[in-house]
C-alpha atoms as a PDB file:
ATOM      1  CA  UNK A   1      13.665  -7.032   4.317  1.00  0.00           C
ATOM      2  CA  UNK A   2      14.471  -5.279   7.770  1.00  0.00           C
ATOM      3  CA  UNK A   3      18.273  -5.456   8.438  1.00  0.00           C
ATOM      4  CA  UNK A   4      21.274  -3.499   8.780  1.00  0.00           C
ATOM      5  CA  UNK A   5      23.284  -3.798   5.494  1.00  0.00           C
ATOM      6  CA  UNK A   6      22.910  -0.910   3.090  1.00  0.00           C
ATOM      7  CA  UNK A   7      21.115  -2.981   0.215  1.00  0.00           C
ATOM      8  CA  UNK A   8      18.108  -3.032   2.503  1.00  0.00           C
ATOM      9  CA  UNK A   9      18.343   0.139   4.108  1.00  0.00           C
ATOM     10  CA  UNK A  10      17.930   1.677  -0.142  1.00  0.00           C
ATOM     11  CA  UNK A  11      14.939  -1.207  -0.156  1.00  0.00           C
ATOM     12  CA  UNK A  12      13.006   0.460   2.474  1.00  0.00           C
ATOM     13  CA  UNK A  13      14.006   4.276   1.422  1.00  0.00           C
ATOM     14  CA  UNK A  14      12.705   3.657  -2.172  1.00  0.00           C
ATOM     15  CA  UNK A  15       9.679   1.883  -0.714  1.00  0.00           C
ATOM     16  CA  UNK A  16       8.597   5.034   1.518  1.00  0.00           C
ATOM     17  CA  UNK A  17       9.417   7.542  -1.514  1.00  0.00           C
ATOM     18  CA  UNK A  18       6.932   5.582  -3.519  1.00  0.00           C
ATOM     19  CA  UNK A  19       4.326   5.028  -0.737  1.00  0.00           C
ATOM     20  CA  UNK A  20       4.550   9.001  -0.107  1.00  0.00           C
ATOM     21  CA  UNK A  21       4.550   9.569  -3.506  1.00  0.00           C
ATOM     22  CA  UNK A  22       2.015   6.835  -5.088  1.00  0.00           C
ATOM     23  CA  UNK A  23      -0.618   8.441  -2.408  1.00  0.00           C
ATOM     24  CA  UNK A  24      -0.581  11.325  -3.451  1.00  0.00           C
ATOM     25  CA  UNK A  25      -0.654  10.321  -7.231  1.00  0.00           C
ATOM     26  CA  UNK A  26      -3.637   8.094  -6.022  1.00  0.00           C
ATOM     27  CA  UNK A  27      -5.453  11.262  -4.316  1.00  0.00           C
ATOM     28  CA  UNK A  28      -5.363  12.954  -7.659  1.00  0.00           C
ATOM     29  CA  UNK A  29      -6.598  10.964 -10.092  1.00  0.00           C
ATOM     30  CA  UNK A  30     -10.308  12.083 -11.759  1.00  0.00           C
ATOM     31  CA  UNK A  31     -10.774   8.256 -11.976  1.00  0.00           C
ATOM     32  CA  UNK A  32     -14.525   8.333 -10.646  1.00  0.00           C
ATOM     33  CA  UNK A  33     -13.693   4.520  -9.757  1.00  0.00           C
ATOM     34  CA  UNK A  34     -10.699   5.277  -7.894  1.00  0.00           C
ATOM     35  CA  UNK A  35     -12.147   7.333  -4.246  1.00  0.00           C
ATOM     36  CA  UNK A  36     -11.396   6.400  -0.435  1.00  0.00           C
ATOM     37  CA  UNK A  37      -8.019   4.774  -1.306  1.00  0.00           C
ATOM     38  CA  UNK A  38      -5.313   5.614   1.639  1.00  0.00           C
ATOM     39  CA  UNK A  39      -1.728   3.715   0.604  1.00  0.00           C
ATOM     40  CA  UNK A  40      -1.060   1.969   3.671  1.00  0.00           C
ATOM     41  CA  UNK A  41       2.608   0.409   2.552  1.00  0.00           C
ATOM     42  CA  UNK A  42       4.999  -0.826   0.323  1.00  0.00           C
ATOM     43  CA  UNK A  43       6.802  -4.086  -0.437  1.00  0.00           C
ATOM     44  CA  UNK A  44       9.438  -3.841  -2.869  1.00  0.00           C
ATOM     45  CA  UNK A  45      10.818  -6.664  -4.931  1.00  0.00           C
ATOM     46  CA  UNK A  46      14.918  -7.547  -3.864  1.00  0.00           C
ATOM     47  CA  UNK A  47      16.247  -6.941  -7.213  1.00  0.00           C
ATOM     48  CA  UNK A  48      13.663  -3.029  -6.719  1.00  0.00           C
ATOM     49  CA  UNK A  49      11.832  -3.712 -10.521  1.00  0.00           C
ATOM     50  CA  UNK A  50       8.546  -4.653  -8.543  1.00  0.00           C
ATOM     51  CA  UNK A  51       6.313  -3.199  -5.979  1.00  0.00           C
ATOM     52  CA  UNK A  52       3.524  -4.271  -3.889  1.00  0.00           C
ATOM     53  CA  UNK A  53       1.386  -1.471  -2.720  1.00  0.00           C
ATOM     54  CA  UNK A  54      -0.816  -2.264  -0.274  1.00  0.00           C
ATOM     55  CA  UNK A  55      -4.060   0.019   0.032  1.00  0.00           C
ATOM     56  CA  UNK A  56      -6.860   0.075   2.229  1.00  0.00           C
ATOM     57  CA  UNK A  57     -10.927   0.841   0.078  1.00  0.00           C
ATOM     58  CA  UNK A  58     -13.790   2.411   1.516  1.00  0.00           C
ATOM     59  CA  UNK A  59     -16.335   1.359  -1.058  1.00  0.00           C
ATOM     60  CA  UNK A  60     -16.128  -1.896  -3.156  1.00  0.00           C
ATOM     61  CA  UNK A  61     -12.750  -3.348  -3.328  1.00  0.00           C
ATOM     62  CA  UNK A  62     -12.610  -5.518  -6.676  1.00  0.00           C
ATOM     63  CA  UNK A  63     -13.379  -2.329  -8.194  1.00  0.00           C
ATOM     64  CA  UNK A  64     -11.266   0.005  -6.589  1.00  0.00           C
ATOM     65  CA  UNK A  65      -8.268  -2.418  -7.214  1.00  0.00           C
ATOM     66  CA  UNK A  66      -9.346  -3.176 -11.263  1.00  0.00           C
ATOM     67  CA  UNK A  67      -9.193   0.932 -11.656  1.00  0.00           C
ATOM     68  CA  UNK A  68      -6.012   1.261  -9.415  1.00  0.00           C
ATOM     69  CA  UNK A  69      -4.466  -1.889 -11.080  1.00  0.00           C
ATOM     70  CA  UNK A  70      -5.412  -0.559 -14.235  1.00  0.00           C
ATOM     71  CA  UNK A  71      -3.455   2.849 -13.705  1.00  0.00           C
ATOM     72  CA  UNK A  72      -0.487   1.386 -12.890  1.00  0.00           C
ATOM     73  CA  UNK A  73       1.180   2.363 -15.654  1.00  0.00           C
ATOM     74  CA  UNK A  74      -0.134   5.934 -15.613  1.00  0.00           C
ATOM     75  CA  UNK A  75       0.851   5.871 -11.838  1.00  0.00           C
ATOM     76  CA  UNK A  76       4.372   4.733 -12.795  1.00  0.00           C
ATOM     77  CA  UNK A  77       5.038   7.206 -15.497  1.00  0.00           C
ATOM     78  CA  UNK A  78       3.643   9.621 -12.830  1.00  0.00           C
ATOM     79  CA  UNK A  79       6.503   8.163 -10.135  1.00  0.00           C
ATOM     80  CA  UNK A  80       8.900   8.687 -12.906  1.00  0.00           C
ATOM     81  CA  UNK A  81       8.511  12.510 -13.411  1.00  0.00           C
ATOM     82  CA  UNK A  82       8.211  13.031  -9.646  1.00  0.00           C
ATOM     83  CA  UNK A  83      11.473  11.253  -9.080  1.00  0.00           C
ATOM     84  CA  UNK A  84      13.836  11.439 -11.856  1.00  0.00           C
ATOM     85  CA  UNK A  85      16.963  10.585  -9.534  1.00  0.00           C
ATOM     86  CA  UNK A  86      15.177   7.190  -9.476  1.00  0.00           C
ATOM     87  CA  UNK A  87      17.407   4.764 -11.679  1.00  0.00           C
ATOM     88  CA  UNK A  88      14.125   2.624 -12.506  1.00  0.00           C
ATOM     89  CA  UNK A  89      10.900   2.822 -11.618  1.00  0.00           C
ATOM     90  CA  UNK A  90       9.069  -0.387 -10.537  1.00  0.00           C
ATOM     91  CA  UNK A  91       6.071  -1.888 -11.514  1.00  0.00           C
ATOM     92  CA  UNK A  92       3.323  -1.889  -9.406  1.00  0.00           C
ATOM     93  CA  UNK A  93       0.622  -3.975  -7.883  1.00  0.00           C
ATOM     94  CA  UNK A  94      -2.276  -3.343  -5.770  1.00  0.00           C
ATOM     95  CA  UNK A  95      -3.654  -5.470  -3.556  1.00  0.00           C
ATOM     96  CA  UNK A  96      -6.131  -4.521  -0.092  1.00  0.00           C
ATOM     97  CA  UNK A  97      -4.377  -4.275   3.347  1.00  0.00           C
ATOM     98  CA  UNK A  98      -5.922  -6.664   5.482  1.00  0.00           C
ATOM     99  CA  UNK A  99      -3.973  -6.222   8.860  1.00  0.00           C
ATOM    100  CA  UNK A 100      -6.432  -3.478   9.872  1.00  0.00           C
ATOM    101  CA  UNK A 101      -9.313  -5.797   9.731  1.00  0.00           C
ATOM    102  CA  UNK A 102      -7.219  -8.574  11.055  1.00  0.00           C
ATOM    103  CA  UNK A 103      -6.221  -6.519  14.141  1.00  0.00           C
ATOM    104  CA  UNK A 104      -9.501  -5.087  14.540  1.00  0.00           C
ATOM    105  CA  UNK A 105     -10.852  -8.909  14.797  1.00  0.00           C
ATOM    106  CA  UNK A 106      -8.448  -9.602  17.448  1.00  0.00           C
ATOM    107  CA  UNK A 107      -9.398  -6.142  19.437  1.00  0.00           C
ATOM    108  CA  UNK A 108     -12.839  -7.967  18.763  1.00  0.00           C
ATOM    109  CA  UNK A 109     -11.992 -11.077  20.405  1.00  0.00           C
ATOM    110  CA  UNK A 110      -9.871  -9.978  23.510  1.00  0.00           C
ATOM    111  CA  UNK A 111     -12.869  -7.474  24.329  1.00  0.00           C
ATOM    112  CA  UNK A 112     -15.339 -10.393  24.294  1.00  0.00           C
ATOM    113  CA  UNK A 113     -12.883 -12.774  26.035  1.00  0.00           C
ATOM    114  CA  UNK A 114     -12.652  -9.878  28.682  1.00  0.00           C
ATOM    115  CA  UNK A 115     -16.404  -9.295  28.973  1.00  0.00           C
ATOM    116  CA  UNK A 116     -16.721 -13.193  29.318  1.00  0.00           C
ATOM    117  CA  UNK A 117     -14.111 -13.225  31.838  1.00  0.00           C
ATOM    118  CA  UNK A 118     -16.015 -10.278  33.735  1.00  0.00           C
ATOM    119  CA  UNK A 119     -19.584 -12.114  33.240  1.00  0.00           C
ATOM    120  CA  UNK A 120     -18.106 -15.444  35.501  1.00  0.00           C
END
């Protein structure tokens, strides 16, 4: 949604408020499920009634995501009474980042492509 006309310019403004604001929401939940979750991004929907919010787990994922994507709706009312200028608050999804382990794969590769290179 990167471009220079004001409607996405608001996209990506609202999608940082929540991102800043959803991770710290995230940090203070007593879920016991819910631990090692860092909010990595978020996507927001054109028409701004649905967000995306990609996280990254340290422990087991499935689980992690059923707690987060079962406190949504906490989470959201929790969005709402941080930002009452907000006209609406979207819903949100969770789903796991996986660029980090995507680049880290590729680090992986060029570093063994190098050392292979070195070894002829």
């Amino acid at each position: 949604m990167k471009g220079h006309n004001g409607a996405s310019h608001r996209v990506e403004r609202i999608a940082s408020i929540i991102r800043r604001d959803v991770s710290v929401i995230v940090d203070g939940l007593s879920d016991p499920r819910i631990y090692g979750v860092t909010v990595v991004d978020v996507e927001m929907s054109r028409d701004l009634k649905y967000a995306t919010v990609f996280v990254t787990v340290e422990s087991d994922e499935a689980k992690v995501l059923d707690a987060l994507n079962g406190s949504a709706g906490y989470i959201r009312h929790e969005l709402a009474e941080t930002n009452s200028e907000m006209r609406g608050v979207p819903r949100l999804h969770f789903v796991v980042d996986k660029s980090q382990a995507y680049y880290e794969r590729i680090e992986q590769v060029i570093k063994g492509f190098h050392t292979d290179e070195n070894n002829d």
